[in-house]
N, C-alpha and C. Protein backbone atom coordinates (compact mmCIF):
# COMPACT_ATOMS: atom_id res chain seq x y z
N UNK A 1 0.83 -1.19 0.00
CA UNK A 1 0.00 0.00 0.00
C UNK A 1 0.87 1.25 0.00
N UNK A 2 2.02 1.16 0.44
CA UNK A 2 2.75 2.31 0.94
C UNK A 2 3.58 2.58 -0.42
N UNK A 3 3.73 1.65 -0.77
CA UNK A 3 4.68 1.86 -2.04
C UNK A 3 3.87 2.35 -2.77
N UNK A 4 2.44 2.02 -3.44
CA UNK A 4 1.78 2.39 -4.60
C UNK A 4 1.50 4.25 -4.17
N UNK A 5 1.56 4.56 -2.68
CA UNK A 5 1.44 6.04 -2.69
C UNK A 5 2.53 6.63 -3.04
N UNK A 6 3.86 5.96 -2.68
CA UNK A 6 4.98 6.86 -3.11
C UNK A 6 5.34 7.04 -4.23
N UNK A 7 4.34 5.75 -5.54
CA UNK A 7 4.88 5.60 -6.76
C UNK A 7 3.88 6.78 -7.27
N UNK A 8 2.75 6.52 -7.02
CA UNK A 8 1.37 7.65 -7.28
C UNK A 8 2.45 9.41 -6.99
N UNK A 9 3.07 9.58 -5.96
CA UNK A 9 3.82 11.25 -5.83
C UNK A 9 5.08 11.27 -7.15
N UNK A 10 5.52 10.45 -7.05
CA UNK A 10 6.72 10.45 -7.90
C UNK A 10 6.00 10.66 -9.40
N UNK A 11 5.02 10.28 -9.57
CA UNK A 11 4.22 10.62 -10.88
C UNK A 11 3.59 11.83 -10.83
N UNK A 12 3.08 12.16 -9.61
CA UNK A 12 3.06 13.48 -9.98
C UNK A 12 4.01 14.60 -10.15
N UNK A 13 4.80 14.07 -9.24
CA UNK A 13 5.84 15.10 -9.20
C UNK A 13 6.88 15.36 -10.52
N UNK A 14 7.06 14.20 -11.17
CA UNK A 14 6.96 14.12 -12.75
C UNK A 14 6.50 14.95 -13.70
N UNK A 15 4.98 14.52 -13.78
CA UNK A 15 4.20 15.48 -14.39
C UNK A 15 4.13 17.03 -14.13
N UNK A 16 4.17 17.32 -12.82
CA UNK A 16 4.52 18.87 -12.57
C UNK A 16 5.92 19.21 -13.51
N UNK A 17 7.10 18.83 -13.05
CA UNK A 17 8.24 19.06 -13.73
C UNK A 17 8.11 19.07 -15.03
N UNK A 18 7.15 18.40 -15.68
CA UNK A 18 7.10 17.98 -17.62
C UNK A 18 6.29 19.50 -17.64
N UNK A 19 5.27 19.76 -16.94
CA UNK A 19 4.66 20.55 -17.44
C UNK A 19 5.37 22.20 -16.77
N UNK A 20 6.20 22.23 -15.52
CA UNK A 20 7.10 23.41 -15.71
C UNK A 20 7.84 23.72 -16.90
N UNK A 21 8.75 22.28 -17.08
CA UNK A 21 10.07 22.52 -18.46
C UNK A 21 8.98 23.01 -19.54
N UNK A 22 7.93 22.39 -19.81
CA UNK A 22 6.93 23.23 -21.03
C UNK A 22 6.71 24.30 -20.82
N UNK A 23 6.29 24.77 -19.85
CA UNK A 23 5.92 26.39 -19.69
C UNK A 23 7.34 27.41 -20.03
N UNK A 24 8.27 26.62 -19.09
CA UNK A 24 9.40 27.65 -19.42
C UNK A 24 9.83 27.31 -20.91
N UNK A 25 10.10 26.18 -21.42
CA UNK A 25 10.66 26.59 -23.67
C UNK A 25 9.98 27.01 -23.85
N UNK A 26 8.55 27.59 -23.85
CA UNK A 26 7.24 27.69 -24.82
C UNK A 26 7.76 29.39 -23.99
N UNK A 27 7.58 29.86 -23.26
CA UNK A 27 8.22 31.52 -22.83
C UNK A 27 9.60 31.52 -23.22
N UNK A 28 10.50 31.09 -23.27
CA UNK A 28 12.11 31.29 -23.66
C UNK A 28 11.32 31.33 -25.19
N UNK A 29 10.75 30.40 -25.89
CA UNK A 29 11.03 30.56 -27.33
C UNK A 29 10.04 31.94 -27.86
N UNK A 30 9.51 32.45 -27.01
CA UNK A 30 8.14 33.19 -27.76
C UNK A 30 8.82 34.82 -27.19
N UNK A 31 10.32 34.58 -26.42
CA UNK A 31 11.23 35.72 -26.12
C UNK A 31 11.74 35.74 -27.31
N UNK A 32 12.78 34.45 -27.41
CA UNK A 32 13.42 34.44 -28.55
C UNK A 32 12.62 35.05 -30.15
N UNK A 33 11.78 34.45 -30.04
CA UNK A 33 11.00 35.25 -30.96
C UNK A 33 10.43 36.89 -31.19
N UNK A 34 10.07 37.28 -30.12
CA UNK A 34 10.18 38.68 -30.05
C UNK A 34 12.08 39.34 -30.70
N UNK A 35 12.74 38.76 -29.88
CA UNK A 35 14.11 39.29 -30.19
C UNK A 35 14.08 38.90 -32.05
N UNK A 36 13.95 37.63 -32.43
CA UNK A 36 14.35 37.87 -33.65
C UNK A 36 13.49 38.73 -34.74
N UNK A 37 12.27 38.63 -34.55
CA UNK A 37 11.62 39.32 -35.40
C UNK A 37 10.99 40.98 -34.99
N UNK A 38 11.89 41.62 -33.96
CA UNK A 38 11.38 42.61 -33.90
C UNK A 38 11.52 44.11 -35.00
N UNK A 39 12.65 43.62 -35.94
CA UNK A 39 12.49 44.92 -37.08
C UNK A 39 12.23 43.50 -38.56
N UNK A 40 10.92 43.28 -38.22
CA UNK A 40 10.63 42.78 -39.38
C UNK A 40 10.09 43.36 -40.75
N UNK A 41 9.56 42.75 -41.88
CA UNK A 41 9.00 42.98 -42.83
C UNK A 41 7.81 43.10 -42.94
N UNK A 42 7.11 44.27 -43.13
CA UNK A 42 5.86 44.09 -43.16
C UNK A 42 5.08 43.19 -43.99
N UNK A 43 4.33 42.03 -44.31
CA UNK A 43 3.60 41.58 -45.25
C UNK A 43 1.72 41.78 -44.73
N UNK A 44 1.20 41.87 -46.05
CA UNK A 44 0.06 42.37 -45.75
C UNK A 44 -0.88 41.36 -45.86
N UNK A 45 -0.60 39.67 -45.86
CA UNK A 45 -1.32 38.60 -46.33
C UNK A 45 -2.09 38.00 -44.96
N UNK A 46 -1.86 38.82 -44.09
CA UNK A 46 -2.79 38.29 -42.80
C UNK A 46 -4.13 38.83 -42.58
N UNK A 47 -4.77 38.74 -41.28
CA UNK A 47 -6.08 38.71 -41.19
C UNK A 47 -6.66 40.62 -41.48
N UNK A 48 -7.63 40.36 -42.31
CA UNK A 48 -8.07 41.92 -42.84
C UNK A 48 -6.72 42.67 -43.48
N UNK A 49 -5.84 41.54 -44.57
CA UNK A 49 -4.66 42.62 -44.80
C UNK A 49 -3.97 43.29 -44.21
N UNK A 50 -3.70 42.84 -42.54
CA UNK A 50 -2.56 43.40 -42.12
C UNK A 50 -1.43 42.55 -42.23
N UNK A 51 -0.22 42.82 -41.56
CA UNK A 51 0.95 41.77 -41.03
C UNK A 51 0.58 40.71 -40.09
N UNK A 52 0.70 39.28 -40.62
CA UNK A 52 0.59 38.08 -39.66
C UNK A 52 1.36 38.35 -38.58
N UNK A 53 2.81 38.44 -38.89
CA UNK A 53 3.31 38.45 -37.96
C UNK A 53 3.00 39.58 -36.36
N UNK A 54 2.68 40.72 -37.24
CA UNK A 54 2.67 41.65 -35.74
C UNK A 54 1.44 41.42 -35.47
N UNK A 55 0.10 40.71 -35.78
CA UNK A 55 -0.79 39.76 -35.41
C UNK A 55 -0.23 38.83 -34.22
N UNK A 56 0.47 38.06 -34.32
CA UNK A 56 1.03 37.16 -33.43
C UNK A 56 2.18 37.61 -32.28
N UNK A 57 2.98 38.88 -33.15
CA UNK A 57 3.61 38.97 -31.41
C UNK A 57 2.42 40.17 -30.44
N UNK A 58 1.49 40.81 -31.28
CA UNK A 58 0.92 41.39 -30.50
C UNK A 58 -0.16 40.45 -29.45
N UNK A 59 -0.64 39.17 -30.26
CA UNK A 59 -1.43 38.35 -29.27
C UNK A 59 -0.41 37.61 -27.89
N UNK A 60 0.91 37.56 -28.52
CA UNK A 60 1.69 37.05 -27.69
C UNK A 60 2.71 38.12 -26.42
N UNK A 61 1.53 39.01 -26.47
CA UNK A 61 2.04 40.40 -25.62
C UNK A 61 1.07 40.67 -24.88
N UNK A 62 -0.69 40.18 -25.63
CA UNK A 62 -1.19 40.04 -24.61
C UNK A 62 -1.31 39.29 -23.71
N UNK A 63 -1.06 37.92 -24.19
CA UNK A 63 -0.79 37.10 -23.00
C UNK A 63 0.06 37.26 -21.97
N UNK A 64 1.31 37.33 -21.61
CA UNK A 64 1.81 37.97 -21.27
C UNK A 64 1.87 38.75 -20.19
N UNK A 65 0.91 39.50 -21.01
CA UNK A 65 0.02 40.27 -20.09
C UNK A 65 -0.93 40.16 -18.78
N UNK A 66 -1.60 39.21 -19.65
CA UNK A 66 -2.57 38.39 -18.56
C UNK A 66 -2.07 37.80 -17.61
N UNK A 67 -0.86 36.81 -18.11
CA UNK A 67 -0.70 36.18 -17.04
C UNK A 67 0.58 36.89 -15.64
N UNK A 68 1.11 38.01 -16.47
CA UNK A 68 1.55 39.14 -15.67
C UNK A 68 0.66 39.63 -14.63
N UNK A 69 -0.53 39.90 -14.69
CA UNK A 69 -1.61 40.81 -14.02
C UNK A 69 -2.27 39.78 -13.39
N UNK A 70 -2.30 37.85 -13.41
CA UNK A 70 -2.78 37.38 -12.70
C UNK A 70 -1.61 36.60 -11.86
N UNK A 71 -0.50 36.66 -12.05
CA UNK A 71 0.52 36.75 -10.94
C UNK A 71 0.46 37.50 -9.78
N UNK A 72 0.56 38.81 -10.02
CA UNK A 72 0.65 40.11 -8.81
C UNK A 72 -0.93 39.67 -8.48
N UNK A 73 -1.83 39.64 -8.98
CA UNK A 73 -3.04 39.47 -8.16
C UNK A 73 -2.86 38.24 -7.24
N UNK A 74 -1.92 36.74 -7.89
CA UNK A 74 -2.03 35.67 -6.94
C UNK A 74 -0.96 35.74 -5.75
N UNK A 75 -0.50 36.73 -6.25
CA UNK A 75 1.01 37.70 -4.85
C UNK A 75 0.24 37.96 -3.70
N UNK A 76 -0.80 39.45 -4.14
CA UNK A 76 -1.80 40.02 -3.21
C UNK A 76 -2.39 39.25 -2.68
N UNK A 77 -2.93 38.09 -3.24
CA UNK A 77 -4.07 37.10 -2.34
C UNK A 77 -3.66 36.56 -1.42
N UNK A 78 -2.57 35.51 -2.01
CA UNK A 78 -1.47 34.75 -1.39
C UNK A 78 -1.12 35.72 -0.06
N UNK A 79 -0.53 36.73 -0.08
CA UNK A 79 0.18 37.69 1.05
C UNK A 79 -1.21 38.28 2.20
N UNK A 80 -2.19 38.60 1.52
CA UNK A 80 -3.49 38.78 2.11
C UNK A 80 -3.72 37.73 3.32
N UNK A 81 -4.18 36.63 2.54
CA UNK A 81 -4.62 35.52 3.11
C UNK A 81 -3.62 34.86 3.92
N UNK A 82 -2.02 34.61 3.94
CA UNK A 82 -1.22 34.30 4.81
C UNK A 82 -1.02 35.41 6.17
N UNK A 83 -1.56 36.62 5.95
CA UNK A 83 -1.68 37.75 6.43
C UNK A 83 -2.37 37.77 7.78
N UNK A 84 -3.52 37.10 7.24
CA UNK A 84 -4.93 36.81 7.69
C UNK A 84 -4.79 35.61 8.74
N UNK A 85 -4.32 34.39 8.34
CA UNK A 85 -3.90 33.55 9.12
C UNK A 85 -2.65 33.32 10.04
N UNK A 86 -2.07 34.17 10.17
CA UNK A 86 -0.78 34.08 10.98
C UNK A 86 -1.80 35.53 12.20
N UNK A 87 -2.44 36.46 12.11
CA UNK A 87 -3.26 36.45 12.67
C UNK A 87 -3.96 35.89 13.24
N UNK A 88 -4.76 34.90 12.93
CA UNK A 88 -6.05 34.04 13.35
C UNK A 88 -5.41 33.06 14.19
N UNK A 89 -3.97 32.84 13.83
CA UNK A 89 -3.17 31.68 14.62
C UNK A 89 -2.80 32.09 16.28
N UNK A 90 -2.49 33.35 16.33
CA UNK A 90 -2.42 34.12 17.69
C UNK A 90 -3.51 34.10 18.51
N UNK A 91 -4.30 33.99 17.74
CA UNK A 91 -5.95 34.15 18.52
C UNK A 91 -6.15 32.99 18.72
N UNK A 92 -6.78 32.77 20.02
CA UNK A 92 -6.44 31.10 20.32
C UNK A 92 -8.19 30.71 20.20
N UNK A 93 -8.85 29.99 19.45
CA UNK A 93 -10.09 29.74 19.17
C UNK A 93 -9.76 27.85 20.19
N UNK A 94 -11.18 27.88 20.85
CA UNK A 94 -11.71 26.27 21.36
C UNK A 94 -12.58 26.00 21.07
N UNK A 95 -12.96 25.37 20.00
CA UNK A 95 -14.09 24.10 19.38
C UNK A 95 -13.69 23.17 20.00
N UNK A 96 -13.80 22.45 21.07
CA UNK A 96 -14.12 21.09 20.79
C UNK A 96 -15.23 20.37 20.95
N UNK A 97 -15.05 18.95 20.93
CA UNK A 97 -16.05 18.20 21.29
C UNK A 97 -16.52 18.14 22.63
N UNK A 98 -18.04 17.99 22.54
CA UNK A 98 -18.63 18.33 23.79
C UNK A 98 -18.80 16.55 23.71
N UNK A 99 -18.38 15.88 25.11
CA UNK A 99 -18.34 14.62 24.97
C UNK A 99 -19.24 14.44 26.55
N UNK A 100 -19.47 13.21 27.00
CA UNK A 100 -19.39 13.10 28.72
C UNK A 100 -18.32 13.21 29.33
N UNK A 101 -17.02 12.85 29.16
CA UNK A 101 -16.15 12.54 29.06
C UNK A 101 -15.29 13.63 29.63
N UNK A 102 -15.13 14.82 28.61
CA UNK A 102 -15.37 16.29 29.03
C UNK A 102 -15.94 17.23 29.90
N UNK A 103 -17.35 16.87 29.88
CA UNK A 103 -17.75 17.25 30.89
C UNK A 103 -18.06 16.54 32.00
N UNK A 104 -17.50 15.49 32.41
CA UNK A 104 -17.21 14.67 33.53
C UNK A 104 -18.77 13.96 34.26
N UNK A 105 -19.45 13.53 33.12
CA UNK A 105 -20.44 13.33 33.45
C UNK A 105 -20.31 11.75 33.96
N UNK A 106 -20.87 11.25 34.62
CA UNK A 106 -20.61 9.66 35.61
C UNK A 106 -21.61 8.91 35.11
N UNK A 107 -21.35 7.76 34.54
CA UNK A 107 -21.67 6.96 33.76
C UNK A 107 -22.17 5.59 35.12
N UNK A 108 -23.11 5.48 35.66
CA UNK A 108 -23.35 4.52 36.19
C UNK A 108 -23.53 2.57 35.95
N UNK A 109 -23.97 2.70 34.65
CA UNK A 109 -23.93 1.70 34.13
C UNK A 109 -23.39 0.74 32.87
């Protein structure tokens, strides 16, 4: 049993890594790409007769973008919410169970 959980993490932990190394070539190459084609040629054979290309690095600027602006937002949350709980941790809250046991109730039989 113990083994099939550690084989089950090692697969994930796999799969995380496959899908970091993808995220980072797919951003290194779409840099690289900005760098090479930034004094390009205009051609006018893309969508409504503009340039394909500045079609594509401009979509690839908005992304970028997005996921720029949903970083710092997952910063703020992240820092918020750890914020919040290192607070709440000082504050000493008691739920427990209300048992007999607890309240020392005497069990005669």
């Amino acid at each position: 049993m113990r083994c099939s959980v550690s084989k089950q993490r090692s697969i994930h932990r796999w799969i995380v890594w496959v899908i970091c190394a993808v995220i980072i070539t797919a951003s290194t190459l779409t840099v690289v790409m900005f760098i090479s084609h930034a004094n390009h040629e205009h051609d006018h054979n893309g969508l409504n007769e503009s340039c394909a290309l500045c079609f594509y690095l401009a979509a690839a600027e908005n992304h970028y973008k997005s996921i720029f602006t949903a970083l710092i937002i997952l910063v703020f949350v992240y820092g918020g919410l750890s914020a919040i709980l290192s607070f709440l941790k000082s504050v000493d809250f008691h739920f427990g169970l209300i048992t007999p046991v607890c309240l020392k109730v005497r069990l005669n039989h």
